[in-house]
C-alpha atoms as a PDB file:
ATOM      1  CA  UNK A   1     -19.234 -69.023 106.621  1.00  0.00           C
ATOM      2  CA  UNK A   2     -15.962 -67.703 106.857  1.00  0.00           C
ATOM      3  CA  UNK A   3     -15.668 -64.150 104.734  1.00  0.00           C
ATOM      4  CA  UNK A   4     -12.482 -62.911 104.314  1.00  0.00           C
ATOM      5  CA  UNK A   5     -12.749 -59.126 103.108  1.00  0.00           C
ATOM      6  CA  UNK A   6      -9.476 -57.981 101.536  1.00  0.00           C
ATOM      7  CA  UNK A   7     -10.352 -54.285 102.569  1.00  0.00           C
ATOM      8  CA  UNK A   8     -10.015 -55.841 106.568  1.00  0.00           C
ATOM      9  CA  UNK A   9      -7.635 -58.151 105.870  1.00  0.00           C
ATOM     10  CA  UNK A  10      -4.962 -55.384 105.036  1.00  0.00           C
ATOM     11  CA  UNK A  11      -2.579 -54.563 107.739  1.00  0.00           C
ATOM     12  CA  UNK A  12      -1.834 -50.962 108.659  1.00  0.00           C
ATOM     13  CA  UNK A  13       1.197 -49.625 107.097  1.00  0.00           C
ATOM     14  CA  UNK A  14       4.575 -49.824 108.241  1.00  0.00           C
ATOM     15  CA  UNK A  15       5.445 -46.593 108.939  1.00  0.00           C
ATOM     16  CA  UNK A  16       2.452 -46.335 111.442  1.00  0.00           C
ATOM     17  CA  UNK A  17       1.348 -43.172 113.501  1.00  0.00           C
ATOM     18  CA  UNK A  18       0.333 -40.158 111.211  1.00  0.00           C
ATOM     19  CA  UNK A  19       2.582 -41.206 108.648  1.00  0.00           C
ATOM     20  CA  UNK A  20       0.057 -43.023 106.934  1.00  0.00           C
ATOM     21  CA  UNK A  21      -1.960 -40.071 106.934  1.00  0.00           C
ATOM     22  CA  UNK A  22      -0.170 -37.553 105.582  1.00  0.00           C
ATOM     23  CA  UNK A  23       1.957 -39.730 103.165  1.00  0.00           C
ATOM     24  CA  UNK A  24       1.890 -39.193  99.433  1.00  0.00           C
ATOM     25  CA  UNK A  25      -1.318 -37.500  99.497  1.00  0.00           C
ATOM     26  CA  UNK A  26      -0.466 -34.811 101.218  1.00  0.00           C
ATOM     27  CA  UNK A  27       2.603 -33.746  99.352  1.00  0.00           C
ATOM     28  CA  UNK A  28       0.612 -34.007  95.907  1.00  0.00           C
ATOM     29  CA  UNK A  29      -1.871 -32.023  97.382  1.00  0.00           C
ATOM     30  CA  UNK A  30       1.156 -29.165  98.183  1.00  0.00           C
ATOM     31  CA  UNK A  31       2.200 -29.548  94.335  1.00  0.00           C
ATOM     32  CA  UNK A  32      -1.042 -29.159  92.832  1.00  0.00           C
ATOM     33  CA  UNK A  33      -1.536 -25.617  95.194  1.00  0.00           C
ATOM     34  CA  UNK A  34       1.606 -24.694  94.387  1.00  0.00           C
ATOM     35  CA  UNK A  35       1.200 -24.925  90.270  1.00  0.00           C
ATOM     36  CA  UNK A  36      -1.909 -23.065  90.705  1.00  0.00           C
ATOM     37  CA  UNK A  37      -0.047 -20.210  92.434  1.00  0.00           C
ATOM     38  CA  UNK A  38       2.518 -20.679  90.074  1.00  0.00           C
ATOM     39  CA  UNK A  39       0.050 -20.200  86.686  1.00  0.00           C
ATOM     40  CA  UNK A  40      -1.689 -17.294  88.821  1.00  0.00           C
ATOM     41  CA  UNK A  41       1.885 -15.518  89.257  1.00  0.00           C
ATOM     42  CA  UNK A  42       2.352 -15.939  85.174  1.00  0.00           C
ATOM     43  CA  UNK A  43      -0.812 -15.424  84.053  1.00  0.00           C
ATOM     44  CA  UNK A  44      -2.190 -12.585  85.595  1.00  0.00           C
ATOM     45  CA  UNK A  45       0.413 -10.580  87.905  1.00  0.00           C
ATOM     46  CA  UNK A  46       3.268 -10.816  85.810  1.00  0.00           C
ATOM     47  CA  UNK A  47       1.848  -9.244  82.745  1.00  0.00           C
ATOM     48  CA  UNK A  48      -0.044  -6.645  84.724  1.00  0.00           C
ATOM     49  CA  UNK A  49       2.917  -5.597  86.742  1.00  0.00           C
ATOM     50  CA  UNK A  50       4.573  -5.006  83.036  1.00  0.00           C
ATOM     51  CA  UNK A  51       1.786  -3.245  81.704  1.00  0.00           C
ATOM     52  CA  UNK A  52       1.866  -0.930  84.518  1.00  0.00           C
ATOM     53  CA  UNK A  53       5.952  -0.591  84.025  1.00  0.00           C
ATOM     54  CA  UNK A  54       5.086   0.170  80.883  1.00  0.00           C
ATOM     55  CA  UNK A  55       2.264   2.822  81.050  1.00  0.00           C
ATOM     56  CA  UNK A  56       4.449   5.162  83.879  1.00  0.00           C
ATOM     57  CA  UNK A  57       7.182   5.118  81.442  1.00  0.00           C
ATOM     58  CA  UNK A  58       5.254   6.170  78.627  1.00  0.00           C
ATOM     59  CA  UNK A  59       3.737   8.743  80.988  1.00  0.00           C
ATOM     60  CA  UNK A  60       7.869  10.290  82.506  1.00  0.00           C
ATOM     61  CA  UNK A  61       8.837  10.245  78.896  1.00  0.00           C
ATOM     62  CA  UNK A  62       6.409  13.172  77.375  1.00  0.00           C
ATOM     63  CA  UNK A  63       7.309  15.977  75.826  1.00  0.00           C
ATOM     64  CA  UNK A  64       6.033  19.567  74.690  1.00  0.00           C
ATOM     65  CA  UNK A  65       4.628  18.619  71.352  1.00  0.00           C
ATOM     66  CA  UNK A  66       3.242  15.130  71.174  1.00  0.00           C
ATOM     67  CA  UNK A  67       0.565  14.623  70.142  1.00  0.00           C
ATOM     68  CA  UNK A  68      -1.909  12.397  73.098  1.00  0.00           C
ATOM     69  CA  UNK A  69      -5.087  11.025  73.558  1.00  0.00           C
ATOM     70  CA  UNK A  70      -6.966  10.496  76.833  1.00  0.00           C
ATOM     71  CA  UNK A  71      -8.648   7.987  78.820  1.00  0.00           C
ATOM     72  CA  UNK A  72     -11.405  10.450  78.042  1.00  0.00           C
ATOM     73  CA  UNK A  73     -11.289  10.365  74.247  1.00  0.00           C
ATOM     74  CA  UNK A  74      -9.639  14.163  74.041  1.00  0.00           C
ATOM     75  CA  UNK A  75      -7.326  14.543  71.462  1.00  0.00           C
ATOM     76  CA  UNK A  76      -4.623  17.224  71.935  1.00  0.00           C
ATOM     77  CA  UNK A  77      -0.515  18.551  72.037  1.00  0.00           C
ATOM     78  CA  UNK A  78       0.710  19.018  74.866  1.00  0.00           C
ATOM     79  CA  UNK A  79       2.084  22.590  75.427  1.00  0.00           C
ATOM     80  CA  UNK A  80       3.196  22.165  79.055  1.00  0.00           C
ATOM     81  CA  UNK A  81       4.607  19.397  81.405  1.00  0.00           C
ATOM     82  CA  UNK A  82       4.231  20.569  85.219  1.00  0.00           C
ATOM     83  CA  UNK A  83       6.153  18.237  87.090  1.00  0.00           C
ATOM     84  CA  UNK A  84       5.829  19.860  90.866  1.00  0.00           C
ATOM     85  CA  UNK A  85       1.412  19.231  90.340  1.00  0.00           C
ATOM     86  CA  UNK A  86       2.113  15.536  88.431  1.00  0.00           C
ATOM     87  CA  UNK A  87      -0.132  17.547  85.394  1.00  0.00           C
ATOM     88  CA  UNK A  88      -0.274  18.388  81.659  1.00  0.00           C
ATOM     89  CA  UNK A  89      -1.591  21.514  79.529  1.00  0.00           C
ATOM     90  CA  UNK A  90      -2.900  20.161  76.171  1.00  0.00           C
ATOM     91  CA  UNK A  91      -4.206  22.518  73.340  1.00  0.00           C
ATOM     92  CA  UNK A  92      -7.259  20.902  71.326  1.00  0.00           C
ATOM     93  CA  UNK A  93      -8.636  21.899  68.371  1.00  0.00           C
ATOM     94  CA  UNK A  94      -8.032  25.032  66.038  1.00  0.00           C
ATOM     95  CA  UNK A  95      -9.464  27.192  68.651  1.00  0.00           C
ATOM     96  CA  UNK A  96      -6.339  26.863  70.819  1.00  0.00           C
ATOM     97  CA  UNK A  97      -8.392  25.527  74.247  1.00  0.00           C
ATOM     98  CA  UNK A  98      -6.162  24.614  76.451  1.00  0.00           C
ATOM     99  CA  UNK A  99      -7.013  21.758  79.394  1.00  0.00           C
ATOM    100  CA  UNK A 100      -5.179  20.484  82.561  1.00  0.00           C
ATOM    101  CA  UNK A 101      -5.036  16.962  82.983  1.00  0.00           C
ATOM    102  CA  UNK A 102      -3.769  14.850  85.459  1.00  0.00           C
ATOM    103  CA  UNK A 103      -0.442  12.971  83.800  1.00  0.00           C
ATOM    104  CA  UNK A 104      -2.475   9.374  84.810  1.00  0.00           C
ATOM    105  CA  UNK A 105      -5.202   9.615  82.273  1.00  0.00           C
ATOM    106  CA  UNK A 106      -2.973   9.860  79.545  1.00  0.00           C
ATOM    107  CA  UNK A 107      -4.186   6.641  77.244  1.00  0.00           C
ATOM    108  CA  UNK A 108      -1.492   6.787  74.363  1.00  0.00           C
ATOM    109  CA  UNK A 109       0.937   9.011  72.982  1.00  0.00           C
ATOM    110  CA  UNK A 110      -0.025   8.984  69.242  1.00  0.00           C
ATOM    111  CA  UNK A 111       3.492  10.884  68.266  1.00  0.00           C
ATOM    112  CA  UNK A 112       5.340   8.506  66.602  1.00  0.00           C
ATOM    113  CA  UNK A 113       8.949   9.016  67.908  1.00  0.00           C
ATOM    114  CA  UNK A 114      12.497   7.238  66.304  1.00  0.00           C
ATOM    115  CA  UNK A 115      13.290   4.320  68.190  1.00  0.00           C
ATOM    116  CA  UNK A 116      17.528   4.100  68.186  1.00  0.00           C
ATOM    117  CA  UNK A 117      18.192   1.688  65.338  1.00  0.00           C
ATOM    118  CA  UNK A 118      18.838  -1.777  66.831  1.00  0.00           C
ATOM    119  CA  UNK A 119      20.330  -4.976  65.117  1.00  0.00           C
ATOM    120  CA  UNK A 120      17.659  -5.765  62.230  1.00  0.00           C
ATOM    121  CA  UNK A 121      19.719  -9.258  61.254  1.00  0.00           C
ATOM    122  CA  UNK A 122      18.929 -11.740  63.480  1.00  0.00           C
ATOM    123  CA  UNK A 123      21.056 -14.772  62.865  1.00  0.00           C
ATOM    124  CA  UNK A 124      19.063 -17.714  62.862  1.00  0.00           C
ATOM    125  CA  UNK A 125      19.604 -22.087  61.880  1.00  0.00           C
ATOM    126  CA  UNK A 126      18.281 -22.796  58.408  1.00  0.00           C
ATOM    127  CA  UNK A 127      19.710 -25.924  56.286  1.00  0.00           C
ATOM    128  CA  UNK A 128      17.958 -24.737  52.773  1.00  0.00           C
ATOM    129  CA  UNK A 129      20.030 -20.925  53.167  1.00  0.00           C
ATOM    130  CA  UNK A 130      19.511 -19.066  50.798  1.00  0.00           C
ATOM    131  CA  UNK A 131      22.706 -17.085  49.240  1.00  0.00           C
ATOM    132  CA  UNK A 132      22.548 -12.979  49.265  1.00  0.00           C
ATOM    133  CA  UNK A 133      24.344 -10.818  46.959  1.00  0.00           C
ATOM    134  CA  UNK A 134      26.914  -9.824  49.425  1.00  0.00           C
ATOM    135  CA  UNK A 135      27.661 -13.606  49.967  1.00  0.00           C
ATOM    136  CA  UNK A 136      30.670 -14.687  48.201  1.00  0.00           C
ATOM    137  CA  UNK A 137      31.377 -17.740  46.987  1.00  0.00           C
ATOM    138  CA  UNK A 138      33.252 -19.434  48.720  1.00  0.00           C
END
């Protein structure tokens, strides 16, 4: 009985020594660790890292009068800004209390402040345009 087995049969490869070993496999391996680092990076530091941006400068852009809420829930205006402590004096309420906080437990500013006005038309590909007023005929 003569049994050839195909799986014996094959010959090592060509490049021989630890080539073999850490051929393709290894550099897929590399790629698929990398993309996961990659989606990590996007998914989850990125946006926090903005959101963070984006909470200190609401925070160094207060001013005496706007209106706040806390990570607390209290709802006041803020009568003074101490920079030197990193701290806030709200007023609550008709009574006139006034509070300290800390400027980092500010949750939102609820003052709605004028934004500089920016380029509303935003010039954009359509084949079915449709014709304004302004537009002349050309």
């Amino acid at each position: 009985m003569n049994f050839n087995l195909p799986i014996l049969a094959e010959e090592p490869q060509a490049s021989g020594g630890l080539g073999g070993l850490f051929g393709g496999n290894m550099w897929m391996m590399i790629l698929i660790y990398g993309a996961i680092i990659a989606a990590i990076y996007f998914f989850l530091i990125r946006p926090n890292s903005k959101k963070k941006k984006e909470e200190a400068q609401m925070r160094n852009s207060l001013e005496i009068g706007d209106e706040i809420t806390t990570i607390g829930g209290i709802m006041g205006r803020i009568v003074a800004i101490k920079d030197d402590e990193d701290a806030i004096i709200i007023e609550t309420g008709s009574d006139r209390v006034k509070m300290k906080f800390k400027k980092w437990c500010i949750s939102t500013v609820d003052t709605v402040k004028e934004k500089p006005a920016e380029q509303t038309e935003k010039k954009s590909f359509s084949l079915f345009k449709k014709k304004n007023k302004d537009d002349k005929a050309e």
